[in-house]
PDB file of N, CA and C in Angstrom:
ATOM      1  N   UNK A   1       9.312  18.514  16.838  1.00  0.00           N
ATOM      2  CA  UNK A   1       8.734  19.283  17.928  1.00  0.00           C
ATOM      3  C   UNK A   1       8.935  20.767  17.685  1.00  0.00           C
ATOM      4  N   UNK A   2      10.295  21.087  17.138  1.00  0.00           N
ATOM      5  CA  UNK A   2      10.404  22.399  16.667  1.00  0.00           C
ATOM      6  C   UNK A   2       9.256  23.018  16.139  1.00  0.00           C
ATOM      7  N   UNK A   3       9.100  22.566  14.505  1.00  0.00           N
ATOM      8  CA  UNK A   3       7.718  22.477  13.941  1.00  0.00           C
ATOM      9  C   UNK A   3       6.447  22.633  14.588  1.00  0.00           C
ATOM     10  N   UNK A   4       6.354  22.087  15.226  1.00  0.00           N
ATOM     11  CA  UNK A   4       4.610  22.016  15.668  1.00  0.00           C
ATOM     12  C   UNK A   4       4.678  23.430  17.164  1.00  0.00           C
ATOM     13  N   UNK A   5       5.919  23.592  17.517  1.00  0.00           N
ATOM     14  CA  UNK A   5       5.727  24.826  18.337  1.00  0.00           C
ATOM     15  C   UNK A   5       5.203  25.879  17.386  1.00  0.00           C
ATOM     16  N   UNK A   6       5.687  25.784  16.170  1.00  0.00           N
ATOM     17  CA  UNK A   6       5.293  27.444  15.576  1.00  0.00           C
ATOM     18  C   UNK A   6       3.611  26.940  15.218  1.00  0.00           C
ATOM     19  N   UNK A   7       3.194  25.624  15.354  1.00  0.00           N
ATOM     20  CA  UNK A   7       1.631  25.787  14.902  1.00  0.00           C
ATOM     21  C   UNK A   7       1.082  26.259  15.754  1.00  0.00           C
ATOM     22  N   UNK A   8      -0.193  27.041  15.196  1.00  0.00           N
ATOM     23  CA  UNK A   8      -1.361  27.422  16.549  1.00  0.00           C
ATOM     24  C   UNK A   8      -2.293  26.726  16.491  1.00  0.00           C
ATOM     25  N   UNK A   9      -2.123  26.274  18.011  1.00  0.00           N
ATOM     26  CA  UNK A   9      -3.160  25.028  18.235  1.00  0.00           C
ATOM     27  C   UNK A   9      -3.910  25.523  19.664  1.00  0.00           C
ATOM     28  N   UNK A  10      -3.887  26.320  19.726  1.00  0.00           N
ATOM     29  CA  UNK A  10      -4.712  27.300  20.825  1.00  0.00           C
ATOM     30  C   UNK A  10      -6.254  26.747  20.260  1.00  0.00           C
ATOM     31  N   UNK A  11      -6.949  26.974  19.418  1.00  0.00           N
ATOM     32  CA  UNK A  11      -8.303  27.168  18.992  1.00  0.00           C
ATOM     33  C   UNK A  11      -8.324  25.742  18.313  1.00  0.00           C
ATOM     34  N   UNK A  12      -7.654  25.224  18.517  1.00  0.00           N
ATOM     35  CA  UNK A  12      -7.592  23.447  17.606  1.00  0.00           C
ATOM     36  C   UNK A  12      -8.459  22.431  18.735  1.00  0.00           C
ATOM     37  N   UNK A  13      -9.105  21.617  17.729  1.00  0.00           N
ATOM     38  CA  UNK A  13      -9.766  20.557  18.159  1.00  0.00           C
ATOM     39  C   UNK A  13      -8.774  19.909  19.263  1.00  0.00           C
ATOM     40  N   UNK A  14      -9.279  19.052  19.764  1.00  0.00           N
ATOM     41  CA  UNK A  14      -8.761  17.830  20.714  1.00  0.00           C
ATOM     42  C   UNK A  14      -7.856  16.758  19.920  1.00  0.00           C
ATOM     43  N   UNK A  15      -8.931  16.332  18.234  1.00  0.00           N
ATOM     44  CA  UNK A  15      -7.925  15.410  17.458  1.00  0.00           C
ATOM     45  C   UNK A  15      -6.410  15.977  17.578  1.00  0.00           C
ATOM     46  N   UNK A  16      -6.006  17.126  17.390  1.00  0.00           N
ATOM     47  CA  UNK A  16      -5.032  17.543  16.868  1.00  0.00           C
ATOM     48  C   UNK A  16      -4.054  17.317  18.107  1.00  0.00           C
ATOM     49  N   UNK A  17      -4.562  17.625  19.174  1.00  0.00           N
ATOM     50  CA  UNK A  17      -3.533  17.681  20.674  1.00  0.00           C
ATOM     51  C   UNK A  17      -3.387  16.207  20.818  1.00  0.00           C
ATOM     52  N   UNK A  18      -4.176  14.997  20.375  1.00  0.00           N
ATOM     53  CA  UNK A  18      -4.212  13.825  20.698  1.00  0.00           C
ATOM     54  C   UNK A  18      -2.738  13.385  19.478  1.00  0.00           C
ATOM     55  N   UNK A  19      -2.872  14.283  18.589  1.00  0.00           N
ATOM     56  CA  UNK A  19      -1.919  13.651  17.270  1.00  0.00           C
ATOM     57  C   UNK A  19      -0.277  14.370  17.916  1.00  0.00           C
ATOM     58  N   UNK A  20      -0.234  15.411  18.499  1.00  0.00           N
ATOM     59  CA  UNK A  20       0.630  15.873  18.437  1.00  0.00           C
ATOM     60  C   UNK A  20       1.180  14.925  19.828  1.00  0.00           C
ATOM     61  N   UNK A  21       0.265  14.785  21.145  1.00  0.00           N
ATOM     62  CA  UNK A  21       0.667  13.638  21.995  1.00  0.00           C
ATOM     63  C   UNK A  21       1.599  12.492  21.614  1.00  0.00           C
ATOM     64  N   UNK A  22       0.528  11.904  20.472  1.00  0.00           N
ATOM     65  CA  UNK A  22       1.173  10.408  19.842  1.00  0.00           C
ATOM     66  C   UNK A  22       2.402  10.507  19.145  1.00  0.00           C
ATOM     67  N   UNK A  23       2.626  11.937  18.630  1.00  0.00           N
ATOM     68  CA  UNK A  23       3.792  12.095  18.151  1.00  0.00           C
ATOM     69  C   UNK A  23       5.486  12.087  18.961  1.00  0.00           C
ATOM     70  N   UNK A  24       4.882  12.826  19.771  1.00  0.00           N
ATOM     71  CA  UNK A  24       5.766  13.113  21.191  1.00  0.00           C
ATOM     72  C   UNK A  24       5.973  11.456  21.559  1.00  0.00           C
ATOM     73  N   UNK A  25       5.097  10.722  21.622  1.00  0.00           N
ATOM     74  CA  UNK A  25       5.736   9.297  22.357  1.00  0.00           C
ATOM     75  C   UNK A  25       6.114   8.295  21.923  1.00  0.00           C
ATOM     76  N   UNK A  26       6.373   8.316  20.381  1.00  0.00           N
ATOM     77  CA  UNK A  26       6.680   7.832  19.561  1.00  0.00           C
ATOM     78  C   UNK A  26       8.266   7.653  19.700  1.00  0.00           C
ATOM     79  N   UNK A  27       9.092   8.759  19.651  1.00  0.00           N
ATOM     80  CA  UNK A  27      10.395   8.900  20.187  1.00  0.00           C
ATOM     81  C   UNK A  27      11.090   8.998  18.427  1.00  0.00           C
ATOM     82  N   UNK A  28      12.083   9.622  18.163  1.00  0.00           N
ATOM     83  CA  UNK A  28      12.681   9.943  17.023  1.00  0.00           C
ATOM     84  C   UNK A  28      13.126   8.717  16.424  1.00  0.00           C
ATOM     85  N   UNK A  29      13.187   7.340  16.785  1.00  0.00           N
ATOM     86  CA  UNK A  29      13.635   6.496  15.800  1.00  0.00           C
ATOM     87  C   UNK A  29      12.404   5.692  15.444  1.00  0.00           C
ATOM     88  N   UNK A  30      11.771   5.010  16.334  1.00  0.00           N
ATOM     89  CA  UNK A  30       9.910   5.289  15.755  1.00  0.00           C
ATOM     90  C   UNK A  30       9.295   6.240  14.574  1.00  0.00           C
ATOM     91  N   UNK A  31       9.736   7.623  14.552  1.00  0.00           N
ATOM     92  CA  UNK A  31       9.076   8.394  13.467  1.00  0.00           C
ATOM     93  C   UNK A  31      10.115   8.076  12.767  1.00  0.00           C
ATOM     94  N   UNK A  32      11.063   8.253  12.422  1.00  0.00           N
ATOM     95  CA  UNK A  32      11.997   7.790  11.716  1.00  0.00           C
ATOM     96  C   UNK A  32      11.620   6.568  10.312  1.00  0.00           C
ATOM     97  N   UNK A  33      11.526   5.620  11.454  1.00  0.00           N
ATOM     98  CA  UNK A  33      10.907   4.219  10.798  1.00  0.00           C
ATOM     99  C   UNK A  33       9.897   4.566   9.869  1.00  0.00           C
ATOM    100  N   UNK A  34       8.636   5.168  10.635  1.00  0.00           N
ATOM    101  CA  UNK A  34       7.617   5.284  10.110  1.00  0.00           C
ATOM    102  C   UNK A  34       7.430   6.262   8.872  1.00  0.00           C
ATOM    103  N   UNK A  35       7.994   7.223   9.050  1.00  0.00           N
ATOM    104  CA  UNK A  35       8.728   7.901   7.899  1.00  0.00           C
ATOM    105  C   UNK A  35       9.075   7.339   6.534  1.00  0.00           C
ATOM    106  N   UNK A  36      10.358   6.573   6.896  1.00  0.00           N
ATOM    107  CA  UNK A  36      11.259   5.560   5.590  1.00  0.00           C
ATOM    108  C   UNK A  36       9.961   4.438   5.178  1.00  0.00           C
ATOM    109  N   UNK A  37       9.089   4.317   5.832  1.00  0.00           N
ATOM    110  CA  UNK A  37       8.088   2.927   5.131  1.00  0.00           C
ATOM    111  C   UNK A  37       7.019   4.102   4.287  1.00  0.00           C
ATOM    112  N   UNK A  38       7.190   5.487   5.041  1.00  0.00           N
ATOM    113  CA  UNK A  38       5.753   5.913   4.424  1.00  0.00           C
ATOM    114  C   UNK A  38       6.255   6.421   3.147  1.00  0.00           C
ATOM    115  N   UNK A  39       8.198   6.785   2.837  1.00  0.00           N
ATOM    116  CA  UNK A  39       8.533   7.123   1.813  1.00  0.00           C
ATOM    117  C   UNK A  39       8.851   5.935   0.784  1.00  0.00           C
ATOM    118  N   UNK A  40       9.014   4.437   1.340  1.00  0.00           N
ATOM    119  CA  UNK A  40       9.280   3.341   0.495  1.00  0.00           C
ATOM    120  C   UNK A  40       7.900   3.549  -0.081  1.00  0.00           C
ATOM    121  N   UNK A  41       6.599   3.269   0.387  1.00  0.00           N
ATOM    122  CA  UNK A  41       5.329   3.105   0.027  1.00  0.00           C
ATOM    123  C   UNK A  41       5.187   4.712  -1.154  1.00  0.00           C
ATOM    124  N   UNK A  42       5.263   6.101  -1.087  1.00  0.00           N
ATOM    125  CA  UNK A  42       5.234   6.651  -1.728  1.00  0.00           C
ATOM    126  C   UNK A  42       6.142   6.534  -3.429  1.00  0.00           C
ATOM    127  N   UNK A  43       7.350   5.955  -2.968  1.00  0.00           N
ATOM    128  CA  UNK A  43       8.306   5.733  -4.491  1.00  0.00           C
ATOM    129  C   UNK A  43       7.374   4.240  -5.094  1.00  0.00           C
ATOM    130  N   UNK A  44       6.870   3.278  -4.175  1.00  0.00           N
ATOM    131  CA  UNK A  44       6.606   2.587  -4.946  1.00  0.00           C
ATOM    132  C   UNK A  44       5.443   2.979  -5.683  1.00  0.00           C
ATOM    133  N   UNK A  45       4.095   4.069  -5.207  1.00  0.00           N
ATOM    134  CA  UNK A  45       3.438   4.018  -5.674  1.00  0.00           C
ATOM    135  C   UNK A  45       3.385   5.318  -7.077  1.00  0.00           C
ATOM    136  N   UNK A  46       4.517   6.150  -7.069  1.00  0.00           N
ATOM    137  CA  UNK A  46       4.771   6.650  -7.849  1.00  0.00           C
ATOM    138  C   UNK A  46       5.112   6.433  -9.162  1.00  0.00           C
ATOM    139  N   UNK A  47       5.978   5.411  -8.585  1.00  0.00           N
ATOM    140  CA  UNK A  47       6.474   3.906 -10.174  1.00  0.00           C
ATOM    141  C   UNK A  47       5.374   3.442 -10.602  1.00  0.00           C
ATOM    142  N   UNK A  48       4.781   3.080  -9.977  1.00  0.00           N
ATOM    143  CA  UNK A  48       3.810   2.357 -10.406  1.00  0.00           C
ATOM    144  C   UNK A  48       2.406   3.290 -11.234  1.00  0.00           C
ATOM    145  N   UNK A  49       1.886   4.218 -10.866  1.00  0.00           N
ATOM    146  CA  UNK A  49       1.210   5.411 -11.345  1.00  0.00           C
ATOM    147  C   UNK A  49       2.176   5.312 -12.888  1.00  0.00           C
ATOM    148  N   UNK A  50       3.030   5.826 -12.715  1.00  0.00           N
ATOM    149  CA  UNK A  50       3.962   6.705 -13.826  1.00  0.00           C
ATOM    150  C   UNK A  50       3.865   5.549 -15.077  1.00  0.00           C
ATOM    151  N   UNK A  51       4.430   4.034 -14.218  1.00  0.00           N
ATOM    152  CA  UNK A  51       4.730   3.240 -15.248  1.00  0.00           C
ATOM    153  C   UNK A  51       2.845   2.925 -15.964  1.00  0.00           C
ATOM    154  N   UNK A  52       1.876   2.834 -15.300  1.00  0.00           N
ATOM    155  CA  UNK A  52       0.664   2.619 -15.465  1.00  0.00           C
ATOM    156  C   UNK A  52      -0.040   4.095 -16.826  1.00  0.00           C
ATOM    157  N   UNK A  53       0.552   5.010 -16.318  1.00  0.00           N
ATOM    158  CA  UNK A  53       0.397   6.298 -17.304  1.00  0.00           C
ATOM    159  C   UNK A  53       1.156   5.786 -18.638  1.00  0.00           C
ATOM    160  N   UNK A  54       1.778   5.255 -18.670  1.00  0.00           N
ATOM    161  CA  UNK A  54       3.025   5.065 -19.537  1.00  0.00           C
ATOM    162  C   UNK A  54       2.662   3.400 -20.390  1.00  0.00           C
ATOM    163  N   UNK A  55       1.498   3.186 -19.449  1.00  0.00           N
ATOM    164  CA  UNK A  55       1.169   1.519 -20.287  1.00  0.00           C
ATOM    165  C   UNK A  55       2.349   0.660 -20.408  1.00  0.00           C
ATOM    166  N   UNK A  56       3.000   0.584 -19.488  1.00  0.00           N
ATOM    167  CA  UNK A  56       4.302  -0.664 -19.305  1.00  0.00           C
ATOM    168  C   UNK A  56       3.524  -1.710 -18.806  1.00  0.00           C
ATOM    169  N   UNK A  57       4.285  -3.045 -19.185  1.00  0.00           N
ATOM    170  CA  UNK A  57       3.469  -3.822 -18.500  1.00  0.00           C
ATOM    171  C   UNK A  57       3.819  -4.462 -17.202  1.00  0.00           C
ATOM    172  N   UNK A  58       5.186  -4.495 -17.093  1.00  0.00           N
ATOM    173  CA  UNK A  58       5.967  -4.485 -15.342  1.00  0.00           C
ATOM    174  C   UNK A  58       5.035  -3.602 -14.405  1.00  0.00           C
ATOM    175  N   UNK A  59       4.523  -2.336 -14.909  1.00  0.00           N
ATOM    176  CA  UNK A  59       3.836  -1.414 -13.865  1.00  0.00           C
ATOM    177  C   UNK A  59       2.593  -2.370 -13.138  1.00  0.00           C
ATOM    178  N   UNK A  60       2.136  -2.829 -14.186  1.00  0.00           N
ATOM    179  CA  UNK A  60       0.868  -4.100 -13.741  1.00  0.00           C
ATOM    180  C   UNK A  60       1.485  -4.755 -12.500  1.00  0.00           C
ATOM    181  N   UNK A  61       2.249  -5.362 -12.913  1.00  0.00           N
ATOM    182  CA  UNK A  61       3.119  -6.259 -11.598  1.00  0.00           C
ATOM    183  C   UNK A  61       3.565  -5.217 -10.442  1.00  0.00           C
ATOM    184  N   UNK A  62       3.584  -4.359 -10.467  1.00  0.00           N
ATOM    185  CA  UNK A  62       3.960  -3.355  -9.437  1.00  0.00           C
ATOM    186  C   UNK A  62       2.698  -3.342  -8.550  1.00  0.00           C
ATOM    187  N   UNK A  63       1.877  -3.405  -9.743  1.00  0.00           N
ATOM    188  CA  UNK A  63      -0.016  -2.992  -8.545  1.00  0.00           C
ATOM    189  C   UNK A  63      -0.279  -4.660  -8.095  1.00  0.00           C
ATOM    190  N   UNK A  64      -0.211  -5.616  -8.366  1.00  0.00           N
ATOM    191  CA  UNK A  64      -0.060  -6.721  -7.439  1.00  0.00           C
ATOM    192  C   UNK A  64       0.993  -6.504  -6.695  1.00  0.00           C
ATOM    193  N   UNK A  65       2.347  -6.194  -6.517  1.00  0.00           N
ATOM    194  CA  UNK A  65       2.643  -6.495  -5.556  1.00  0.00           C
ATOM    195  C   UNK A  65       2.050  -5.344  -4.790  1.00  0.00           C
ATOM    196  N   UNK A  66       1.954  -4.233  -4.750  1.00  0.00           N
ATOM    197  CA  UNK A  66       1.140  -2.827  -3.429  1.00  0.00           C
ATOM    198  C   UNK A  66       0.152  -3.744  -3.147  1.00  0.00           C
ATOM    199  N   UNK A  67      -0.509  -4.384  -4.075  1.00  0.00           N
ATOM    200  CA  UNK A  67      -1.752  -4.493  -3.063  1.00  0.00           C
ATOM    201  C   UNK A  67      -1.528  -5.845  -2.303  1.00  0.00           C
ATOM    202  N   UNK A  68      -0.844  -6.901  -2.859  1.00  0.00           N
ATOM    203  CA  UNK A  68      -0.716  -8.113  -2.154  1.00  0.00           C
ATOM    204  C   UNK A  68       0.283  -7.778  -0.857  1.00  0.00           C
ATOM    205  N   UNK A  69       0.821  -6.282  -1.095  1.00  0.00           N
ATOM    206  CA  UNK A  69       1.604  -6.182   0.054  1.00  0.00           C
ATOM    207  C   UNK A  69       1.022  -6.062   1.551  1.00  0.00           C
ATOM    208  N   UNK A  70      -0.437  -6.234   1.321  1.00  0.00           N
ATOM    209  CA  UNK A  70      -0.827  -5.621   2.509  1.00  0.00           C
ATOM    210  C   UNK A  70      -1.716  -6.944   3.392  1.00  0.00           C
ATOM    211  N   UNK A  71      -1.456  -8.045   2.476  1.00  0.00           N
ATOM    212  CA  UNK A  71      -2.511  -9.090   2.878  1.00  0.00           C
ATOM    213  C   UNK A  71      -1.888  -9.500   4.515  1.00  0.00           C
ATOM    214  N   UNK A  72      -0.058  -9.542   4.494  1.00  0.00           N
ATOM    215  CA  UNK A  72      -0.229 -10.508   5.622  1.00  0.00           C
ATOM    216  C   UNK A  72      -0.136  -9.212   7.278  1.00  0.00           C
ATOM    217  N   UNK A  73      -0.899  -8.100   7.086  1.00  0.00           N
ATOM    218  CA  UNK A  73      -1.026  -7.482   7.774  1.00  0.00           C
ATOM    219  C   UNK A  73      -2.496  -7.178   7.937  1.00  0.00           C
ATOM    220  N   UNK A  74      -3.358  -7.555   6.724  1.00  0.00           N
ATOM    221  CA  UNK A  74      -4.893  -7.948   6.884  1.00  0.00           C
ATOM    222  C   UNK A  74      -5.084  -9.790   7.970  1.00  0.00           C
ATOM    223  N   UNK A  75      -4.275 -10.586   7.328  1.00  0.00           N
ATOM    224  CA  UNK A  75      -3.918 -11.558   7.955  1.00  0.00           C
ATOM    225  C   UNK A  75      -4.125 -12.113   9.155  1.00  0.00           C
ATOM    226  N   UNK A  76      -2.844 -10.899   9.778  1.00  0.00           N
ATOM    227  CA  UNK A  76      -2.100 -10.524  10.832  1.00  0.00           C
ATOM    228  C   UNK A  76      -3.690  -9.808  11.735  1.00  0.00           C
ATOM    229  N   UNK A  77      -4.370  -9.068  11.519  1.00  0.00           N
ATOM    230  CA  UNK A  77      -5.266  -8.416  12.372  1.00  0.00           C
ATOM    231  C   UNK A  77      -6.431  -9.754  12.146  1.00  0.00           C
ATOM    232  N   UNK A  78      -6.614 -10.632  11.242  1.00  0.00           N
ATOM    233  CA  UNK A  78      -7.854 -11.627  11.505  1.00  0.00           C
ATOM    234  C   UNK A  78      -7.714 -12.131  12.075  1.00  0.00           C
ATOM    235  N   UNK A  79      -6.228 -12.828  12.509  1.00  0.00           N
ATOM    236  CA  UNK A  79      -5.755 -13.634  13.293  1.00  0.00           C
ATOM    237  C   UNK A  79      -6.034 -13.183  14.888  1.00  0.00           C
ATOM    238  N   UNK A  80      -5.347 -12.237  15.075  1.00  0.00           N
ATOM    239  CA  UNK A  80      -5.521 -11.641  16.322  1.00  0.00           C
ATOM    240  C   UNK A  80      -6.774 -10.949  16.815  1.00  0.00           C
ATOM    241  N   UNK A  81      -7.771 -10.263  15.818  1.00  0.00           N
ATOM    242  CA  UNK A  81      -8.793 -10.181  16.354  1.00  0.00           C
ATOM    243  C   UNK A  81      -9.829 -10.154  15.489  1.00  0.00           C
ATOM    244  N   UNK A  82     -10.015 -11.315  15.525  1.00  0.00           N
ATOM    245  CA  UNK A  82     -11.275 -12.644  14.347  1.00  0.00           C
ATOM    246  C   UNK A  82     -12.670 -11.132  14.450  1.00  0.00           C
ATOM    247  N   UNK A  83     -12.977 -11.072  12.774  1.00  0.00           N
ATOM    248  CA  UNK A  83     -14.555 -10.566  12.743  1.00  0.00           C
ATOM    249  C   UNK A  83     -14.258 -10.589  11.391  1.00  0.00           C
ATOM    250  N   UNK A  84     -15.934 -10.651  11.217  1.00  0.00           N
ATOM    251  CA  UNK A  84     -16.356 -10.759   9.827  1.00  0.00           C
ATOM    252  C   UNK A  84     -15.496  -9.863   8.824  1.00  0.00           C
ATOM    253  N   UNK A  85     -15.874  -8.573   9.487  1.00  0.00           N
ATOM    254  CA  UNK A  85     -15.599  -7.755   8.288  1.00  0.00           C
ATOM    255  C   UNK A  85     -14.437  -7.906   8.224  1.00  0.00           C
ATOM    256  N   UNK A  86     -12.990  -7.992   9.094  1.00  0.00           N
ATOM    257  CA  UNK A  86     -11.514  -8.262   8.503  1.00  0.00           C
ATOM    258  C   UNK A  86     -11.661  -9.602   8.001  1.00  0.00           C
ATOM    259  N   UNK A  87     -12.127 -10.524   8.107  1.00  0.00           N
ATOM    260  CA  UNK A  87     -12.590 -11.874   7.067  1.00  0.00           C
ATOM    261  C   UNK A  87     -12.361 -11.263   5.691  1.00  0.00           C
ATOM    262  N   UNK A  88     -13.761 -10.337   5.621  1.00  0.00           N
ATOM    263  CA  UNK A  88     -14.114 -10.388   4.509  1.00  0.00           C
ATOM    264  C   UNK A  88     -13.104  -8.996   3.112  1.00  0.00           C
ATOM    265  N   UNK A  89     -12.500  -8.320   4.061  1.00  0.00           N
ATOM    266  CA  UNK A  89     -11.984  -7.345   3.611  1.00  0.00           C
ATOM    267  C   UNK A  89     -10.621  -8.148   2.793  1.00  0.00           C
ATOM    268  N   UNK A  90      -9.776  -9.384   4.208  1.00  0.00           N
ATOM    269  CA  UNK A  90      -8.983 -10.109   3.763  1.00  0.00           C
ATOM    270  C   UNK A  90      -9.335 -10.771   2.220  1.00  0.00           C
ATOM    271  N   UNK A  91     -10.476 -11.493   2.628  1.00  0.00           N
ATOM    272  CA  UNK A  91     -10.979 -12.364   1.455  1.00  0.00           C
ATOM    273  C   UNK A  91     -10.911 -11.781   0.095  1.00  0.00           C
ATOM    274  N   UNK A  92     -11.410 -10.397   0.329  1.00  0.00           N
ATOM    275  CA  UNK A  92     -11.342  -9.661  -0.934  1.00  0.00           C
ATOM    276  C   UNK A  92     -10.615  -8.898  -1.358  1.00  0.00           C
ATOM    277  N   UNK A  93      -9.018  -8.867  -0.851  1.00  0.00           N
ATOM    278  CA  UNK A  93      -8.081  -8.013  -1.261  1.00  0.00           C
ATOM    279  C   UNK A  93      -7.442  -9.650  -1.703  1.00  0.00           C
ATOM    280  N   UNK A  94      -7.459 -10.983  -1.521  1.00  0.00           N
ATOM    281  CA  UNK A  94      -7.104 -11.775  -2.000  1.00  0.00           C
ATOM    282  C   UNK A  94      -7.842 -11.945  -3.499  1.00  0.00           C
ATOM    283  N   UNK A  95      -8.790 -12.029  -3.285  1.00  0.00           N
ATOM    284  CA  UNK A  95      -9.149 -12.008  -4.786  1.00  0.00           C
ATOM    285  C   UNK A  95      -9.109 -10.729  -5.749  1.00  0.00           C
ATOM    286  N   UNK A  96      -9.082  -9.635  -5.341  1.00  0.00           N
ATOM    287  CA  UNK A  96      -8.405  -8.774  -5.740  1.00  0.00           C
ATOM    288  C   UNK A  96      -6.815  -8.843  -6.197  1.00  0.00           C
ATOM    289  N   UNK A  97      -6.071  -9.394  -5.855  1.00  0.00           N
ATOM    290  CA  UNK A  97      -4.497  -9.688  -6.054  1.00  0.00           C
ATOM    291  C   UNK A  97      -4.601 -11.072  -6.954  1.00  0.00           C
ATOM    292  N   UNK A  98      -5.668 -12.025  -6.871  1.00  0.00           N
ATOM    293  CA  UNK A  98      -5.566 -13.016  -7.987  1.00  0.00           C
ATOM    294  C   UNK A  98      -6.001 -12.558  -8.920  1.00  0.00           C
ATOM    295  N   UNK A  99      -6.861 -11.791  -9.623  1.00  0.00           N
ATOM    296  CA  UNK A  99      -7.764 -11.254 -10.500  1.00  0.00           C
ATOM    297  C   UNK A  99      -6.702 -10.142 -11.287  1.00  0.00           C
ATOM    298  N   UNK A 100      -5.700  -9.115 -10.443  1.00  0.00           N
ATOM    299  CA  UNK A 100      -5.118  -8.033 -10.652  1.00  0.00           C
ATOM    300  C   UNK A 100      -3.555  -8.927 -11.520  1.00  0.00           C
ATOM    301  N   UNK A 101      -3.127 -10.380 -10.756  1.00  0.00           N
ATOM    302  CA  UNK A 101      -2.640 -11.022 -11.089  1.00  0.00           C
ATOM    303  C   UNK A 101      -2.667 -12.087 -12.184  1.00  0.00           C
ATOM    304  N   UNK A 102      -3.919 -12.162 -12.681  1.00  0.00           N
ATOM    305  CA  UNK A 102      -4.553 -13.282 -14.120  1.00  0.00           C
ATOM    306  C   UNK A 102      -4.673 -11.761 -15.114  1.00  0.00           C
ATOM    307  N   UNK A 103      -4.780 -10.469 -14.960  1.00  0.00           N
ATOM    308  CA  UNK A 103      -4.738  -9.467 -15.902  1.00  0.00           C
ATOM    309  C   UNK A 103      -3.268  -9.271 -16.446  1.00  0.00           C
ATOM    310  N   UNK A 104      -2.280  -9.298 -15.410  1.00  0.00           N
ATOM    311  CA  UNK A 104      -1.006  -9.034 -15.670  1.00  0.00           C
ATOM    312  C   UNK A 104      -0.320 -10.086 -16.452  1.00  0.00           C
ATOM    313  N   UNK A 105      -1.057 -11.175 -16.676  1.00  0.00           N
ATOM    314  CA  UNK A 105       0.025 -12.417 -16.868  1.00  0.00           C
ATOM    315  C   UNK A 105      -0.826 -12.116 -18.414  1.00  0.00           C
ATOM    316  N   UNK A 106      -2.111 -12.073 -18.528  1.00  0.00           N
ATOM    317  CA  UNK A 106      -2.673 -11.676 -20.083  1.00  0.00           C
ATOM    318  C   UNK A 106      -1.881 -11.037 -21.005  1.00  0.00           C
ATOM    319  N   UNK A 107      -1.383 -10.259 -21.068  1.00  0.00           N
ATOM    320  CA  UNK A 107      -0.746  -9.630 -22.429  1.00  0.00           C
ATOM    321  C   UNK A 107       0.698 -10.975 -22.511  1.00  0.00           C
ATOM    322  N   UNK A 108       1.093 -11.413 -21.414  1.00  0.00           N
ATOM    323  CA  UNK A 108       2.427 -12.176 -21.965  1.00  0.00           C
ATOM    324  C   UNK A 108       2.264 -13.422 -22.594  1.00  0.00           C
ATOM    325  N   UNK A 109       0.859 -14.445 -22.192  1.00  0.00           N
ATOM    326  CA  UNK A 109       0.252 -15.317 -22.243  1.00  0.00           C
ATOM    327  C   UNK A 109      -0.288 -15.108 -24.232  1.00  0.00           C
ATOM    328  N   UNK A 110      -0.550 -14.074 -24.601  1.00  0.00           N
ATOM    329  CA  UNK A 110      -1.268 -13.580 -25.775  1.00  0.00           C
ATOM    330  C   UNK A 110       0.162 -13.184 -26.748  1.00  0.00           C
ATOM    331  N   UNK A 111       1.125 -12.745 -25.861  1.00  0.00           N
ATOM    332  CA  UNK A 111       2.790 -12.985 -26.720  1.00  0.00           C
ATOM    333  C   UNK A 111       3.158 -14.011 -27.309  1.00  0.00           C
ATOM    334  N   UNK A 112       3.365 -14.808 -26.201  1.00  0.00           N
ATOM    335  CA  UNK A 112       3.710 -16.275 -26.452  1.00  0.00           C
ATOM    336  C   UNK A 112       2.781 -17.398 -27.328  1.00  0.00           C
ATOM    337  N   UNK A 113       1.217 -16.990 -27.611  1.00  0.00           N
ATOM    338  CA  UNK A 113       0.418 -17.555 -28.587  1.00  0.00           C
ATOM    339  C   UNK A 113       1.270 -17.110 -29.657  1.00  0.00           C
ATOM    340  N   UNK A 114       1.434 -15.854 -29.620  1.00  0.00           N
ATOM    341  CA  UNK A 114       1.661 -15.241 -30.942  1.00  0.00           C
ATOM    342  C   UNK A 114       3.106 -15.900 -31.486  1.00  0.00           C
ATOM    343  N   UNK A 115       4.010 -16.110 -30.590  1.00  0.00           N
ATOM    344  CA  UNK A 115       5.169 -16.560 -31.367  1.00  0.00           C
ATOM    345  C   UNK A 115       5.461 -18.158 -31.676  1.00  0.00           C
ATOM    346  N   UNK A 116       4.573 -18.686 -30.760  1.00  0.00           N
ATOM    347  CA  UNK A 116       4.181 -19.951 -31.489  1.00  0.00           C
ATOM    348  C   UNK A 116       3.752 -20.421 -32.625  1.00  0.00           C
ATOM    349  N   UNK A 117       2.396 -19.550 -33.060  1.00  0.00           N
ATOM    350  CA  UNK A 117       1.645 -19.649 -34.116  1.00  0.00           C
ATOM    351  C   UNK A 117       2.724 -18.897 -35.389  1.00  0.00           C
ATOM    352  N   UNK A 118       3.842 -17.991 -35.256  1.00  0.00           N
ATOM    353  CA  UNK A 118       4.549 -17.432 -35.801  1.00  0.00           C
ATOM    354  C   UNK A 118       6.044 -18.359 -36.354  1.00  0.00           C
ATOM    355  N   UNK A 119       6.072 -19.346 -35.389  1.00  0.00           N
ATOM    356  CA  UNK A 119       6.834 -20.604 -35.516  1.00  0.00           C
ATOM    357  C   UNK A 119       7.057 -21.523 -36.291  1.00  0.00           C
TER     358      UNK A 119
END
């Protein structure tokens, strides 16, 4: 709250008074929370970038789990309020996470030929 006193929001849209509202009623262990998930979600996706720059192949497994992380909260909203498009968004971040998941298992699958045939 400190913070946002020194902004000038005199000449600011409505979004902005509506954000700074939601902020206010949130209460300090609410932002808190929301905070520590938005900084877990930033380290993971940093690892994962870095290790992906870096061509590791654990980094692969890092991008299935971000993205499968989000299914049972796609799930979670079909359940509670059924429509196509969260159907279909679900549907396709699932096959997205099987597909992202049959790429990752490829290079180990193409190892293990190799040390067989090396056998």
């Amino acid at each position: 709250m400190h913070w946002l006193g020194h902004l000038s929001l005199t000449n600011s849209s409505g979004l902005r008074w509506q954000l700074v509202d939601a902020l206010t009623k949130l209460g300090p262990s609410r932002f808190v929370a929301i905070g520590l998930v938005a900084l877990g979600y930033a380290t993971l996706f940093a690892t994962e970038g870095i290790g992906l720059w870096l061509r590791k192949h654990w980094a692969e497994w890092f991008t299935v789990i971000a993205t499968g992380s989000l299914i049972p909260i796609e799930l979670y909203e079909t359940v509670q309020r059924f429509g196509w498009i969260n159907l279909g968004v679900l549907l396709g971040n699932i096959g997205i996470v099987i597909y992202l998941a049959r790429i990752a298992i490829q290079p180990h699958q193409r190892k293990s030929r190799a040390r067989t045939h090396t056998s």
